[in-house]
N, C-alpha and C. Protein backbone atom coordinates (compact mmCIF):
# COMPACT_ATOMS: atom_id res chain seq x y z
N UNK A 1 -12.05 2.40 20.21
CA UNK A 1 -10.78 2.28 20.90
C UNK A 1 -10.44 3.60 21.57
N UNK A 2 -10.02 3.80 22.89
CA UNK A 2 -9.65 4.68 23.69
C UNK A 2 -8.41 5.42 22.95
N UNK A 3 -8.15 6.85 23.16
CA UNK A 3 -7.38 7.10 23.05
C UNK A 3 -5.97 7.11 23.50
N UNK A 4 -4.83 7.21 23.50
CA UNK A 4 -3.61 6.52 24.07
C UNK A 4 -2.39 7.59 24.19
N UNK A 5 -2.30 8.53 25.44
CA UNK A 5 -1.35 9.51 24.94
C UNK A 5 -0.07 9.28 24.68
N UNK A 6 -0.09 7.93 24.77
CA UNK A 6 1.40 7.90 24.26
C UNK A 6 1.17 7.47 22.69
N UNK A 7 0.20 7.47 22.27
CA UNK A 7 0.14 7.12 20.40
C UNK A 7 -0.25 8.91 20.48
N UNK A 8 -0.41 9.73 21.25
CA UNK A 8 -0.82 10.96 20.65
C UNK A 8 -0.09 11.72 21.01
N UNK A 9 1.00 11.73 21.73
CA UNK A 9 2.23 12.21 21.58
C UNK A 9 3.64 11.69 20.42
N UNK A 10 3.79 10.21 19.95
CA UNK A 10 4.21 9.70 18.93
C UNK A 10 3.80 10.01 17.92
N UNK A 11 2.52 9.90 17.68
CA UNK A 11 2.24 10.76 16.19
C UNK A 11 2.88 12.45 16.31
N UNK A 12 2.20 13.29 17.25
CA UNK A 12 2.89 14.42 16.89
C UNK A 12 4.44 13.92 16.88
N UNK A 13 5.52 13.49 17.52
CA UNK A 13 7.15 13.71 17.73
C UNK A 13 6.98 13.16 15.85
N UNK A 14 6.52 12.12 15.40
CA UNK A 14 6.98 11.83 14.13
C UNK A 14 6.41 12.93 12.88
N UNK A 15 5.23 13.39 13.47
CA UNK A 15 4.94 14.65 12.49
C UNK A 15 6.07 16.24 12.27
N UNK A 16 6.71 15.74 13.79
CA UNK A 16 8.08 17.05 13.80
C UNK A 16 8.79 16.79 13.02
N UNK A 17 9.37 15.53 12.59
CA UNK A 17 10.50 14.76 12.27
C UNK A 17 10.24 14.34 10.20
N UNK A 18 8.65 15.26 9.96
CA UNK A 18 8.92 14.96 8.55
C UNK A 18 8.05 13.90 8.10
N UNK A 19 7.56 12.68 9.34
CA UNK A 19 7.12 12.05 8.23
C UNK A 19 5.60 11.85 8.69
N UNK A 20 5.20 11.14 7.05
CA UNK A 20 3.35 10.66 7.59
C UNK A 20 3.15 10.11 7.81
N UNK A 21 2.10 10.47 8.86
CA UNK A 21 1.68 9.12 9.80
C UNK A 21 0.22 8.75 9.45
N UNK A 22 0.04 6.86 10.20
CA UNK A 22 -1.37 6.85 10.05
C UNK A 22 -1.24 6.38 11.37
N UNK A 23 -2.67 6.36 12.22
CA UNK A 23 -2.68 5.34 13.40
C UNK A 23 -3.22 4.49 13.82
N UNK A 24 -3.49 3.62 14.02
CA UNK A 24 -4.28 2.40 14.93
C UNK A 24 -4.66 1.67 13.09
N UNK A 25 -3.33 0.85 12.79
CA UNK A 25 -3.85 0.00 11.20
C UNK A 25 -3.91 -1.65 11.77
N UNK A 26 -5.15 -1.52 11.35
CA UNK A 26 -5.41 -2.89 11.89
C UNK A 26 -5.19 -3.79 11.42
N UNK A 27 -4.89 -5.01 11.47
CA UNK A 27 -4.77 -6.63 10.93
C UNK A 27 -4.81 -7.53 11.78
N UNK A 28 -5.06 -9.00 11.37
CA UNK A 28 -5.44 -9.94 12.08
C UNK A 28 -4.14 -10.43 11.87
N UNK A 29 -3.99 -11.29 12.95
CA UNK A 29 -2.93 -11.64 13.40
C UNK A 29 -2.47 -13.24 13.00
N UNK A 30 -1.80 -14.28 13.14
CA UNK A 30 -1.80 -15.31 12.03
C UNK A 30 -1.87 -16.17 13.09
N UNK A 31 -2.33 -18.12 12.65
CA UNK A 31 -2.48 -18.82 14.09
C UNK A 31 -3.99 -19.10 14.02
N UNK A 32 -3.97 -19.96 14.88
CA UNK A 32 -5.65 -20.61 15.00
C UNK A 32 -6.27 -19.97 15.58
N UNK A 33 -6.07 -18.70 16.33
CA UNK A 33 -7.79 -17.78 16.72
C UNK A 33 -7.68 -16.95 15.81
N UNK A 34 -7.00 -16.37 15.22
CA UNK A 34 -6.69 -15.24 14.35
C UNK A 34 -7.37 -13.88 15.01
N UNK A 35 -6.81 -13.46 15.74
CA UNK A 35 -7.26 -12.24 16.85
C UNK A 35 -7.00 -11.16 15.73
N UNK A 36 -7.18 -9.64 16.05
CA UNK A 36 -6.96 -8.36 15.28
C UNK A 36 -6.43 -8.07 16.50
N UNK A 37 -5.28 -7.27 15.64
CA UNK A 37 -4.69 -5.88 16.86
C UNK A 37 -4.25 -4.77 15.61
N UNK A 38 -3.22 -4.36 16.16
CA UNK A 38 -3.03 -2.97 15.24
C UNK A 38 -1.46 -2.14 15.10
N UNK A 39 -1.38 -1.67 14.42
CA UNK A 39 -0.24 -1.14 14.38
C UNK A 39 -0.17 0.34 15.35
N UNK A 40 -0.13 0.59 16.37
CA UNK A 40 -0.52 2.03 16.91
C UNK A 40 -0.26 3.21 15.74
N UNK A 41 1.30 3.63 15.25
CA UNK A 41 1.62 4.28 14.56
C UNK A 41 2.72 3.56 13.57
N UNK A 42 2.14 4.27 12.10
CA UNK A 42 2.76 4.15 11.34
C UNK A 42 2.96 4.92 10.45
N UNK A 43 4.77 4.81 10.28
CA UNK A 43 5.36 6.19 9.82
C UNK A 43 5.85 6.11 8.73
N UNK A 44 6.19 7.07 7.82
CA UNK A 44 6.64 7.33 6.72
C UNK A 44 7.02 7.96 5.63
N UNK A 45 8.58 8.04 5.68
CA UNK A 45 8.98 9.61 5.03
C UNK A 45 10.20 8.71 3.80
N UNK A 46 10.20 8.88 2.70
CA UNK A 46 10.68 8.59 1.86
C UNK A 46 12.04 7.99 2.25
N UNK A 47 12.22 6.85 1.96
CA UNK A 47 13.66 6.08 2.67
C UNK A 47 13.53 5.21 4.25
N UNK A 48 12.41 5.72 4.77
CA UNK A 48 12.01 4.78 6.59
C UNK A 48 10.91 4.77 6.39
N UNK A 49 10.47 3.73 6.63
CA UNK A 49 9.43 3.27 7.08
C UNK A 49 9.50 2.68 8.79
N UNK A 50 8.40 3.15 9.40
CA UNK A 50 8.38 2.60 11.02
C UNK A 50 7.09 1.87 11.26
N UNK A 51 7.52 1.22 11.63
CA UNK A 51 6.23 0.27 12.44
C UNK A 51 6.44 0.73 13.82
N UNK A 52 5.31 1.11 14.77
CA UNK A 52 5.68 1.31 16.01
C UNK A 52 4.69 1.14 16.81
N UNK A 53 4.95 0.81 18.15
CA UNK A 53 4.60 0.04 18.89
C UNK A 53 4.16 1.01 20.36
N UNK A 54 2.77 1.90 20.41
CA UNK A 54 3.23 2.44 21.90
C UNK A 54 2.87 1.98 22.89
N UNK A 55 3.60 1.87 24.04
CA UNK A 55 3.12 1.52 25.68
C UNK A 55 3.41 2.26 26.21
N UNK A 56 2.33 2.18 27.02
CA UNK A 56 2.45 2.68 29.04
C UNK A 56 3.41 2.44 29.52
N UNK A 57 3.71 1.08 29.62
CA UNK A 57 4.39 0.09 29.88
C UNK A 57 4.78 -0.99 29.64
N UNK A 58 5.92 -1.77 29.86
CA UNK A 58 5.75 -2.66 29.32
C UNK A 58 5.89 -4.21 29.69
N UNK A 59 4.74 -4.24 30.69
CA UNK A 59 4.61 -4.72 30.85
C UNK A 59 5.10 -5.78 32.63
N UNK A 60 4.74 -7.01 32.91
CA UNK A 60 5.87 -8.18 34.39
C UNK A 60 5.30 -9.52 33.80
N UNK A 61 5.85 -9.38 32.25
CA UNK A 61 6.21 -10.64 32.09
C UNK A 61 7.87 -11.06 32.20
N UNK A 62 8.49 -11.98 32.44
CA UNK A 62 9.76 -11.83 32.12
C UNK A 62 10.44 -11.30 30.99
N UNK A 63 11.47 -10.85 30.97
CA UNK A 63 12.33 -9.71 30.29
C UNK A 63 12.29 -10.60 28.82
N UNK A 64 12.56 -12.11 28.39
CA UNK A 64 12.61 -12.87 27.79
C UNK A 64 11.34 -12.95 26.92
N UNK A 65 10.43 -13.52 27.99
CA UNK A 65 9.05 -13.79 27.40
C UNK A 65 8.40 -12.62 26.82
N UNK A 66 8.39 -11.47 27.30
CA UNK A 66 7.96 -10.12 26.65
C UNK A 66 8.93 -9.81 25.27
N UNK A 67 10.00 -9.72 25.45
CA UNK A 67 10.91 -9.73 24.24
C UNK A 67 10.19 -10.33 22.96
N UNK A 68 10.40 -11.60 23.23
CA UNK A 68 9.92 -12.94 22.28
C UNK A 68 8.39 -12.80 21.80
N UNK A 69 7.55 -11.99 22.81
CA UNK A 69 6.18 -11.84 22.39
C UNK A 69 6.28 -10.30 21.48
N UNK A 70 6.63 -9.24 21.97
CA UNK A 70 6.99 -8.60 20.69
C UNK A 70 8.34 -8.59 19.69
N UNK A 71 8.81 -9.54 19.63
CA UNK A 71 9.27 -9.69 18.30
C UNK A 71 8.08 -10.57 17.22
N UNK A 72 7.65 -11.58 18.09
CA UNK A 72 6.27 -11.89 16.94
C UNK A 72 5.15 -10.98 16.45
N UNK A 73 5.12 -10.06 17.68
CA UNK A 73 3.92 -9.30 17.04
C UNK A 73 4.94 -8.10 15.61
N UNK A 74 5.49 -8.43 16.54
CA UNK A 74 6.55 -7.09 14.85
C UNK A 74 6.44 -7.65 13.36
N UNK A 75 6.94 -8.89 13.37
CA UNK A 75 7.60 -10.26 12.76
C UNK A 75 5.67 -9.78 11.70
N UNK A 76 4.76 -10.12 12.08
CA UNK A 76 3.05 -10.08 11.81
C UNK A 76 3.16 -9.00 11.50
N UNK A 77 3.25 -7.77 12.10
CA UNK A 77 3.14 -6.47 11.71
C UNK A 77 3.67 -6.03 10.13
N UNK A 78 4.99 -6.91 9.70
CA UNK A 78 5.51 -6.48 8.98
C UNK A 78 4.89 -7.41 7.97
N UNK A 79 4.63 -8.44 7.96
CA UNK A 79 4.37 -9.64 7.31
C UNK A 79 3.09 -8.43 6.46
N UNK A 80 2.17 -8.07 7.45
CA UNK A 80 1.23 -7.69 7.12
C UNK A 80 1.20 -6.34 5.78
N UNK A 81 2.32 -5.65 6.29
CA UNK A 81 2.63 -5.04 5.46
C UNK A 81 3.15 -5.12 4.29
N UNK A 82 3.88 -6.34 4.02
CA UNK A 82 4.57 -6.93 2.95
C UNK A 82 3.45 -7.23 2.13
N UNK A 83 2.06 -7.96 2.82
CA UNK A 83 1.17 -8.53 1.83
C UNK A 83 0.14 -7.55 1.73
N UNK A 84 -0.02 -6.68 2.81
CA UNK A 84 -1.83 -5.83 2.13
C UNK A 84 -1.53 -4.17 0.84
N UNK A 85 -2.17 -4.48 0.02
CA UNK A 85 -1.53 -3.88 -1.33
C UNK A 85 -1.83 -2.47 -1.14
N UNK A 86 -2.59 -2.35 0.22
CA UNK A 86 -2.68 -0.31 0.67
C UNK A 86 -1.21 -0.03 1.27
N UNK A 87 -0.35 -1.07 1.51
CA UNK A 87 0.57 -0.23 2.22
C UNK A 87 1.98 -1.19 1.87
N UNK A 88 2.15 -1.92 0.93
CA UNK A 88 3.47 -2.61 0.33
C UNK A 88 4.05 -1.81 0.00
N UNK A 89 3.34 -0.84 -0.78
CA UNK A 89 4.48 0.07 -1.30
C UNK A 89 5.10 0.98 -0.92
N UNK A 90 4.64 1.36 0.73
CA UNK A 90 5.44 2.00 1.47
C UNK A 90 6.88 1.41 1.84
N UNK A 91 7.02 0.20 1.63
CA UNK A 91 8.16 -1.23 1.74
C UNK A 91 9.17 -1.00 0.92
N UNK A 92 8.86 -0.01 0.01
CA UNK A 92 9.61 -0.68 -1.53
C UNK A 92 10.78 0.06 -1.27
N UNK A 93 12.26 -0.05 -1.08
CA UNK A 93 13.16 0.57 -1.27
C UNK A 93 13.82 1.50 0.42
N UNK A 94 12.77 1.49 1.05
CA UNK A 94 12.44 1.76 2.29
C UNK A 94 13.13 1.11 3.58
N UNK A 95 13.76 1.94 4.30
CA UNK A 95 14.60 0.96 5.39
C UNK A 95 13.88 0.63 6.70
N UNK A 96 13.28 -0.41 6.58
CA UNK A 96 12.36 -0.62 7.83
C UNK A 96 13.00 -0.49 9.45
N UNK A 97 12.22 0.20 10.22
CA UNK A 97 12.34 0.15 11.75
C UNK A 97 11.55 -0.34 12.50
N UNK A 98 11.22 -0.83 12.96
CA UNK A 98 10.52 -1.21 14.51
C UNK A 98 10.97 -0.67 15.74
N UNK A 99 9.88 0.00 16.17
CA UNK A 99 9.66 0.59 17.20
C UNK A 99 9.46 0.71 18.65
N UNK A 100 9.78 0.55 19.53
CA UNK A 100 8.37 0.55 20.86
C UNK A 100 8.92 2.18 21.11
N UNK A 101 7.69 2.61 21.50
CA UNK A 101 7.60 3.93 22.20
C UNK A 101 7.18 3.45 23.32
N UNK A 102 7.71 3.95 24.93
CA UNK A 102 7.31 3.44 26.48
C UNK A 102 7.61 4.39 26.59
N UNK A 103 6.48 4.58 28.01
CA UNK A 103 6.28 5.87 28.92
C UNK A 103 7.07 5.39 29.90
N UNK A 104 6.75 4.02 30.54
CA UNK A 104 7.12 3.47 32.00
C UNK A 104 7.92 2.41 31.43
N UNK A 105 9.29 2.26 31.68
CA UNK A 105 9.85 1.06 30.12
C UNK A 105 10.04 -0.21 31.29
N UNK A 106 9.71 -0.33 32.58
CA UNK A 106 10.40 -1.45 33.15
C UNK A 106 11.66 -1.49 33.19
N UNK A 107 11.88 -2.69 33.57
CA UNK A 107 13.09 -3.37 33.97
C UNK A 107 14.29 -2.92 32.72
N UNK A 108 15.37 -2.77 32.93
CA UNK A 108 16.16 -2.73 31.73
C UNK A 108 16.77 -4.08 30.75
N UNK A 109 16.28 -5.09 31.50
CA UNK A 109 16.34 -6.27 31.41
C UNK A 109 15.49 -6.22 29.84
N UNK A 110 14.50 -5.79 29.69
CA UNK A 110 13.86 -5.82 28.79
C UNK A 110 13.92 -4.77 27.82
N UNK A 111 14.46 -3.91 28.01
CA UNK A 111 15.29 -2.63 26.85
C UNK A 111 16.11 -4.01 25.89
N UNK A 112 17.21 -4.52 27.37
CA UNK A 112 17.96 -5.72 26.42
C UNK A 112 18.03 -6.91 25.21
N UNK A 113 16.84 -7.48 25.98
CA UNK A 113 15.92 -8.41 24.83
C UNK A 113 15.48 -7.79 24.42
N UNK A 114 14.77 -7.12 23.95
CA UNK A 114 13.90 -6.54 22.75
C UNK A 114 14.99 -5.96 21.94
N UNK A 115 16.45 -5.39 22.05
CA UNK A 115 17.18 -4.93 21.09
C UNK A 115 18.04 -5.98 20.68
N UNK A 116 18.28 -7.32 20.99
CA UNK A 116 18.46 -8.35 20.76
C UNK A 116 18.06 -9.00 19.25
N UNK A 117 16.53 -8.82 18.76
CA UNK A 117 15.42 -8.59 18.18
C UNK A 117 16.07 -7.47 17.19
N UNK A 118 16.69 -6.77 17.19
CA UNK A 118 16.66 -5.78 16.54
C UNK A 118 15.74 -4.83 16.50
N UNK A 119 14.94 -4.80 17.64
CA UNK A 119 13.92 -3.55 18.01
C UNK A 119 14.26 -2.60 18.38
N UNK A 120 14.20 -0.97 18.08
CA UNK A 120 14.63 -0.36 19.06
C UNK A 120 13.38 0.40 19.89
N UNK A 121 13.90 0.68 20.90
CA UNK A 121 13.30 1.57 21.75
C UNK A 121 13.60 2.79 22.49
N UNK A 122 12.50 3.46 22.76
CA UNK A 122 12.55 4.96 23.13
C UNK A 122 11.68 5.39 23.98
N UNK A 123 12.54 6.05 24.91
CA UNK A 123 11.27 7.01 26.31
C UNK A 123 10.23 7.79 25.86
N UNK A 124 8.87 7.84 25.96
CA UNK A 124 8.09 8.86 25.36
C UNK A 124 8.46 10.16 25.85
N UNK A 125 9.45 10.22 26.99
CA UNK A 125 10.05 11.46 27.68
C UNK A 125 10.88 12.02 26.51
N UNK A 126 11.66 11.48 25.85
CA UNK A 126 12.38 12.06 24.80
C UNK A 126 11.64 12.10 23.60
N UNK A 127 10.76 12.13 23.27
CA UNK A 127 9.41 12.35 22.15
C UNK A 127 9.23 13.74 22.60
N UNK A 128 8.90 13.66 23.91
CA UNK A 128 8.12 14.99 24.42
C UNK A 128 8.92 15.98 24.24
N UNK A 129 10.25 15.64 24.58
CA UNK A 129 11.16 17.13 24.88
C UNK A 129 11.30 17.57 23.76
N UNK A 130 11.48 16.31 22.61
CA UNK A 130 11.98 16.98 21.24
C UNK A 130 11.16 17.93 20.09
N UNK A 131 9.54 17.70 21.25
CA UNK A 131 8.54 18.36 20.65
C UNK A 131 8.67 19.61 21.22
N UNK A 132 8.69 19.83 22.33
CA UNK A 132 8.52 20.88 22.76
C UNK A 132 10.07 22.17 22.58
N UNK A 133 11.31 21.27 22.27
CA UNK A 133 12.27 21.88 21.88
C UNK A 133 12.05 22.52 20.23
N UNK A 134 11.07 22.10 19.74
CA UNK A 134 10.49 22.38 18.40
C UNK A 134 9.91 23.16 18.45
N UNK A 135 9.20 23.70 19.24
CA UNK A 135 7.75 24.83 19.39
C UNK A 135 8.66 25.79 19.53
N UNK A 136 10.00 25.74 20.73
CA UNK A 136 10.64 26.49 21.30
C UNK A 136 11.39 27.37 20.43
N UNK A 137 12.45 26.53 19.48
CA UNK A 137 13.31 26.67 18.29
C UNK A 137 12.25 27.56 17.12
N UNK A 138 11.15 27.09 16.95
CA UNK A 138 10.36 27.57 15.88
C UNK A 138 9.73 28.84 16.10
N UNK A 139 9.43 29.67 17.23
CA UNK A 139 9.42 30.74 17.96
C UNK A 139 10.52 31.45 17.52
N UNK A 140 11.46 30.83 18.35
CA UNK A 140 12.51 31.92 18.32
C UNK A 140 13.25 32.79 16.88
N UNK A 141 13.08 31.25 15.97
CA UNK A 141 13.43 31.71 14.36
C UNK A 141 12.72 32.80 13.82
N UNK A 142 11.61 32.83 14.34
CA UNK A 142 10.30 33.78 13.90
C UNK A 142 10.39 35.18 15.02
N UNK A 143 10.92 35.14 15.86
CA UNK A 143 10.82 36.17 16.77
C UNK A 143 12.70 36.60 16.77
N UNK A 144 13.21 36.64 16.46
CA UNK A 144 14.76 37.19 16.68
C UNK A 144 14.95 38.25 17.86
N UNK A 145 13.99 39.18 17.31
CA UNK A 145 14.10 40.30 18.25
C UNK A 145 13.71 40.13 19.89
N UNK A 146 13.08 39.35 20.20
CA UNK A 146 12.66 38.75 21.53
C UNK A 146 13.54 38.04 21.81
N UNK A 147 14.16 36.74 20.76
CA UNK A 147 14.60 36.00 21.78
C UNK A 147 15.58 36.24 21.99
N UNK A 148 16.65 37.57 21.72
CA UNK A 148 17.74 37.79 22.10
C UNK A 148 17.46 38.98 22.86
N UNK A 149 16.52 39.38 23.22
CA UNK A 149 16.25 40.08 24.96
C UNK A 149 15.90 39.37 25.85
N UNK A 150 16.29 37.97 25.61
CA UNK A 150 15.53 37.11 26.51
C UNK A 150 14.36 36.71 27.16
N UNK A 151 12.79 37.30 26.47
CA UNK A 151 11.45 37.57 27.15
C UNK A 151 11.62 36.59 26.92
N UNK A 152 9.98 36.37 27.90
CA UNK A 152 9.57 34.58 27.54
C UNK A 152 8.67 34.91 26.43
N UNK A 153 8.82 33.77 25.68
CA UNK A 153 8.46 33.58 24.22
C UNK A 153 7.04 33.89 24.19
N UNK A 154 5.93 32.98 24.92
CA UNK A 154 4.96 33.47 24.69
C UNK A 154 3.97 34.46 25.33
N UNK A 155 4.76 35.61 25.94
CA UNK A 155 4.49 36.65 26.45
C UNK A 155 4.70 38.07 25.32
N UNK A 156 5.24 37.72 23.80
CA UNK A 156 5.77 38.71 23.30
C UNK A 156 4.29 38.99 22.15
N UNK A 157 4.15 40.34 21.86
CA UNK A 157 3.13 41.05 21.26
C UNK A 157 2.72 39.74 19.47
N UNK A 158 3.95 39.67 19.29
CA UNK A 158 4.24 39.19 17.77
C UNK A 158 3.55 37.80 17.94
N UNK A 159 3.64 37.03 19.41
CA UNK A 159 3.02 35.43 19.29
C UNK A 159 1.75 35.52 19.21
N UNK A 160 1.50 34.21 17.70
CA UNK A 160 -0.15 33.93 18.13
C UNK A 160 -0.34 32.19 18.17
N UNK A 161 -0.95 32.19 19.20
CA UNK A 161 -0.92 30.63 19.07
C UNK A 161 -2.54 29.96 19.44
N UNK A 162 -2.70 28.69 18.45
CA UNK A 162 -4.34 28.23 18.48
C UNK A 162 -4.30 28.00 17.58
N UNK A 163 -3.61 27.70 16.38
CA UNK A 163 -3.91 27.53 15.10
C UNK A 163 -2.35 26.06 14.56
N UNK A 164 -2.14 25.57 15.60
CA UNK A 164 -1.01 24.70 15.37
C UNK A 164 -1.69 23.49 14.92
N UNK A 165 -0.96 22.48 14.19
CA UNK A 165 -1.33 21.77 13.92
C UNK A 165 -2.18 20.30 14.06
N UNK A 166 -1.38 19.66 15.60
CA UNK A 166 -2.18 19.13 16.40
C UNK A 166 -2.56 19.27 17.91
N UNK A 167 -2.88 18.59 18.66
CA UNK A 167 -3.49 18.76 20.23
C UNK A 167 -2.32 18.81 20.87
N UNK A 168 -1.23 17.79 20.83
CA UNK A 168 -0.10 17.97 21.29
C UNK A 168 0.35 19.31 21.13
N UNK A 169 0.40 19.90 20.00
CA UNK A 169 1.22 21.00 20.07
C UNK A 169 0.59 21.72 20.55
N UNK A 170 -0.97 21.76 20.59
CA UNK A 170 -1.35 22.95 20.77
C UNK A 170 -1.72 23.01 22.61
N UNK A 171 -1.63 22.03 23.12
CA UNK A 171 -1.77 21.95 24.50
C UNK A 171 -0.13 22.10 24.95
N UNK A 172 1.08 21.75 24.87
CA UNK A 172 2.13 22.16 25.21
C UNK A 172 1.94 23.54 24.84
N UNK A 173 1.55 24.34 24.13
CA UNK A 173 1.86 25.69 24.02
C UNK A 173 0.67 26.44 25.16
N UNK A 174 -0.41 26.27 25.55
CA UNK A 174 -1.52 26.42 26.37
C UNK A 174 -0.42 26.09 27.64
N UNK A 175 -0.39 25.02 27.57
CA UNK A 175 0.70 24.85 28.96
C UNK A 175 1.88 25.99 29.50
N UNK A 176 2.49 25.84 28.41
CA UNK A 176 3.46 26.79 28.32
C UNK A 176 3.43 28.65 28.81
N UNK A 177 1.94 28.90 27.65
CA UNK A 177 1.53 30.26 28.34
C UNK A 177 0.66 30.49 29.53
N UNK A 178 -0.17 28.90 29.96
CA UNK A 178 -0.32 29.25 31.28
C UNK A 178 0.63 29.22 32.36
N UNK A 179 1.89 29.13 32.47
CA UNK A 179 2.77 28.87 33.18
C UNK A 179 2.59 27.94 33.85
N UNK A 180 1.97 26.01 32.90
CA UNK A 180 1.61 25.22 33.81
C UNK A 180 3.48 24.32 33.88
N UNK A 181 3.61 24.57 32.24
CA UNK A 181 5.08 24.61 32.37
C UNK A 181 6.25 25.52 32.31
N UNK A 182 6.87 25.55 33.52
CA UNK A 182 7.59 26.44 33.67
C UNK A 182 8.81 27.30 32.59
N UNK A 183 9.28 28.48 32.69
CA UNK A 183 10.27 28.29 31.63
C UNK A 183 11.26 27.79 31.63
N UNK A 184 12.28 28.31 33.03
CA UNK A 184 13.03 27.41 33.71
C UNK A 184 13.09 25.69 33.44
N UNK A 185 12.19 25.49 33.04
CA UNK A 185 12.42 24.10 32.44
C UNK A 185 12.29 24.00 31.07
N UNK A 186 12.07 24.54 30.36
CA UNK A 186 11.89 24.58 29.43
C UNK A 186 13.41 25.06 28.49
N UNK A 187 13.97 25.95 29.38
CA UNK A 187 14.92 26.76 28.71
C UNK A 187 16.57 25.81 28.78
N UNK A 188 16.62 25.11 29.57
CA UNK A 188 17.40 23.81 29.21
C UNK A 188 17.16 22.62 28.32
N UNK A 189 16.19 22.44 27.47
CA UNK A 189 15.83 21.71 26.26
C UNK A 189 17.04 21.78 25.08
C-alpha cells in the first residue's frame, strides 16, 4: 500500500497530542463480497479512542450518498473493533470518535451530512499548523534567550535538529531551516 501524506501527517498531529497510534488496521468488511479495507489511523490515549479516516478528498458523490457510505464504513470499523480481541480493549471505558481527516474536503454540503452521523471532521491544514506550532513552541521553551531577541529559531548556535521523532517533524524543520518555509509565516501560528 502506497503511502498517504495525509495518514503521515495525522499520525504525526496525533503523536503531538499524546496519543498512540497504529496505521493502516485492516479488516474485512461485512456483506456478500466481504472486501478488506482499513482503518488509516488509529488512536489512543487513555479515555479516546479514534477511529480515523484520511482523504485527499472526498470525494463527487452526492453530499448524501458519500455521508451514508461513510457512516457504514465507520459503523464496520467500530464493529470491528468491538469484536477483534487485539484491540477491544482499547473500547473499554473509552470515549469513541470518528474521524475524517481531508486535505481537499469538497462541497460543504458534505462537512453537513457526515456530522449528521455524528462524524467529525477536520482540514489536514489544521493538523499541519498545529504541528508545526509545536516544533515552534518547543524551541522556544528550550531556547528563552533567543526567542526573546527575536532570532529565527533555527539559525541559533544552541539548535540541533535530525534526531526528531518522525518524517513529518523532521522535514517541517529541514523546511523551516532551508527557508523553504518562510518565517513570516510561520510566526503567526
Amino acid at each position: 500500500m502506497a503511502n498517504s501524506y495525509v495518514e503521515e501527517i495525522t499520525n504525526a498531529w496525533f503523536k503531538t497530542k499524546g496519543f498512540l497510534v497504529t496505521k493502516n488496521v485492516w479488516f474485512q468488511k461485512s456483506g456478500p463480497k466481504r472486501s478488506w479495507t482499513d482503518i488509516d489511523v488509529l488512536a489512543f490515549k487513555p479515555g479516546e479512542l479514534v477511529i480515523c479516516s484520511c482523504k485527499a478528498f472526498l470525494g463527487n458523490k452526492k453530499a448524501e450518498r458519500a455521508a451514508a457510505d461513510l457512516k457504514k464504513w465507520f459503523d464496520e470499523a467500530e464493529d470491528f473493533i468491538t469484536r477483534d480481541f487485539r484491540h477491544q480493549h482499547l473500547k473499554e471505558g473509552a470515549r469513541l470518535i470518528k474521524l475524517i481527516v481531508v486535505d481537499t474536503p469538497g462541497s460543504k454540503k458534505i462537512f453537513n451530512e457526515v456530522k449528521l452521523y455524528g462524524i467529525e471532521i477536520i482540514q489536514l491544514r489544521s493538523c499541519y499548523k498545529e504541528i508545526i506550532s509545536n516544533i515552534i513552541e518547543g524551541w522556544r521553551k528550550s531556547n528563552p534567550h533567543y526567542a526573546k531577541e527575536g532570532k529565527f529559531w533555527l539559525k541559533s548556535p544552541q539548535m540541533s535538529w535530525g534526531k526528531e521523532e518522525g518524517m513529518v517533524e523532521r522535514l517541517t524543520i529541514a523546511l523551516l531551516a532551508w527557508d523553504y518555509l518562510k518565517e513570516d509565516l510561520v510566526k503567526g501560528i
